[in-house]
Protein backbone atom coordinates (compact mmCIF):
# COMPACT_ATOMS: atom_id res chain seq x y z
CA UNK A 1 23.80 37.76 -0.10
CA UNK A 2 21.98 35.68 -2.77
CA UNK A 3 24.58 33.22 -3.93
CA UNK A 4 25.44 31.92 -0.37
CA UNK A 5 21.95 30.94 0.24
CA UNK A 6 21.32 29.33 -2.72
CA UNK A 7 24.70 27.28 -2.75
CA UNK A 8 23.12 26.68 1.21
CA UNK A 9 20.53 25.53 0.35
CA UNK A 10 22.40 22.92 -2.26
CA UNK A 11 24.41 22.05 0.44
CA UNK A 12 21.03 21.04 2.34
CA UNK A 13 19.37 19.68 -0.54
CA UNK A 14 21.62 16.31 -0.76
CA UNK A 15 22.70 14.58 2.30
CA UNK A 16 24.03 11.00 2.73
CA UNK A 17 22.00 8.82 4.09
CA UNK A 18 22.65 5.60 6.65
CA UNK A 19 22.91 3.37 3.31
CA UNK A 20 26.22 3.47 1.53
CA UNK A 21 25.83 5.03 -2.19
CA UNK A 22 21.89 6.48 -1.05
CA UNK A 23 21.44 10.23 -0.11
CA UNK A 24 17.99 12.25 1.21
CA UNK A 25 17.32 14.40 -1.29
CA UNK A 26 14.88 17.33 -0.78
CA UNK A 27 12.81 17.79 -3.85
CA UNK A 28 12.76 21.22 -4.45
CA UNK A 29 16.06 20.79 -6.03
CA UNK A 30 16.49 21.95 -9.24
CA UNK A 31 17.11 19.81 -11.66
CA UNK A 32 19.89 20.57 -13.09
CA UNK A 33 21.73 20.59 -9.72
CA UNK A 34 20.59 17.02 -8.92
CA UNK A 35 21.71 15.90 -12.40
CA UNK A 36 25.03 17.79 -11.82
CA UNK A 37 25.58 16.20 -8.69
CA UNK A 38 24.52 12.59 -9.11
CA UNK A 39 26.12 12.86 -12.28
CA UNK A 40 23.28 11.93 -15.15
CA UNK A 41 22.31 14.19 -17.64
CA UNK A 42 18.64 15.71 -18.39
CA UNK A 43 18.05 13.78 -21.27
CA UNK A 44 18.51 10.72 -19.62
CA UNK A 45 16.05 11.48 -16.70
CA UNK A 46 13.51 12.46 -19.40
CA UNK A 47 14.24 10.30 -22.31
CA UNK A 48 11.07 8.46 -21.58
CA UNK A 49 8.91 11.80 -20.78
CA UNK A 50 6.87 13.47 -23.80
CA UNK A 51 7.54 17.10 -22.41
CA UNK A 52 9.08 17.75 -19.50
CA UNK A 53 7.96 21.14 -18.51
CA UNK A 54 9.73 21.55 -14.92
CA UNK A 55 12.36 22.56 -12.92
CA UNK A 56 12.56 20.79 -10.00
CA UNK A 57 12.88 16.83 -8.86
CA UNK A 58 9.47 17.05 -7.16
CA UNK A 59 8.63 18.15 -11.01
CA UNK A 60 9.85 15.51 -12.62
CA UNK A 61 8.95 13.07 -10.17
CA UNK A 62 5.34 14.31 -10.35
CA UNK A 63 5.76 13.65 -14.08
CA UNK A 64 7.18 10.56 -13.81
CA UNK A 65 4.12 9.07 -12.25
CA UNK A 66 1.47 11.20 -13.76
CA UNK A 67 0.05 11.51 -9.53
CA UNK A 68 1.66 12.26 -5.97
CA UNK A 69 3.30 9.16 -5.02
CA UNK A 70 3.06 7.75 -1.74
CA UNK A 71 5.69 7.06 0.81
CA UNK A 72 7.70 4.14 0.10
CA UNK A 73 7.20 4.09 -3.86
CA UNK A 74 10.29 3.85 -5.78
CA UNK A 75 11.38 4.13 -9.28
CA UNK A 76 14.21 3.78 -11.60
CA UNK A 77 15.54 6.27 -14.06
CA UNK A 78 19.03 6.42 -15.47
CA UNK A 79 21.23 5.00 -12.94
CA UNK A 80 19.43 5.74 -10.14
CA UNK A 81 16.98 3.94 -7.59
CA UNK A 82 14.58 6.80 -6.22
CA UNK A 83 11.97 5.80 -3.27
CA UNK A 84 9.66 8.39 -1.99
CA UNK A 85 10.66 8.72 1.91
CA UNK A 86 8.44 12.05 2.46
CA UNK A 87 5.32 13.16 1.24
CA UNK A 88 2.90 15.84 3.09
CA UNK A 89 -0.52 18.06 1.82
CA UNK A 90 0.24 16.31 -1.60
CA UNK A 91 4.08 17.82 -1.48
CA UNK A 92 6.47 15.24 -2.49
CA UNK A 93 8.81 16.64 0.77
CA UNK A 94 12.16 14.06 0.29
CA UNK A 95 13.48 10.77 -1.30
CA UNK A 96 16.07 8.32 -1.24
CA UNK A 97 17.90 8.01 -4.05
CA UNK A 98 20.70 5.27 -4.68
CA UNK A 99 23.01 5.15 -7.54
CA UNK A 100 23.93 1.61 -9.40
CA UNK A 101 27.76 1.77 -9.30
C-alpha cells in the first residue's frame, strides 16, 4: 500500500557512497527525513535562510543558492559538506553529502 512505498522510496533516497561518512542523496527527499536521518535539525539548515518555503532538499538547496547549481558545486550547512553530483533540465537530480564527525 502507501506506507511501503514511501518508506521505499526513503530507503532509496540515501545510499552510502564509495567515501566513508558521504552518502548519494536523491533530492526529492523531504526534508524532514534528511534532517532525521543525518541527524541536524531544520533550524539549523535554515538558520541563515529568510523564509524557507519548501519541502524538499532540492528546495532548500535551490534556496540556498538563490539558482540551479551546477555539477560539482558544494556547500556547507550545519555539519554537513553537500556537492551537487547530478543536475538535469534544471532538476537538481542527486548530491553528495558528507558529515564532519
Amino acid at each position: 500500500g502507501e506506507v511501503s512505498d514511501e518508506f521505499d522510496f526513503e530507503e532509496e533516497a540515501i545510499r552510502p557512497s564509495q567515501m566513508p561518512n558521504q552518502y548519494i542523496v536523491d533530492c526529492r527527499i523531504n526534508i524532514d527525513d534528511f534532517c532525521e536521518f543525518f541527524d541536524v535539525s531544520l533550524e539549523e539548515l535554515t538558520k541563515d535562510m529568510a523564509d524557507h518555503e519548501f519541502d524538499t532538499l532540492a528546495g532548500l538547496i535551490l534556496h540556498f543558492f538563490g539558482h540551479v547549481p551546477k555539477t560539482g558545486d558544494k556547500f556547507e550547512i550545519a555539519n554537513l559538506m553537500i556537492e551537487v553530483v547530478e543536475v538535469s533540465k534544471r532538476r537538481i537530480r542527486r548530491v553528495a553529502v558528507k558529515k564532519h564527525e
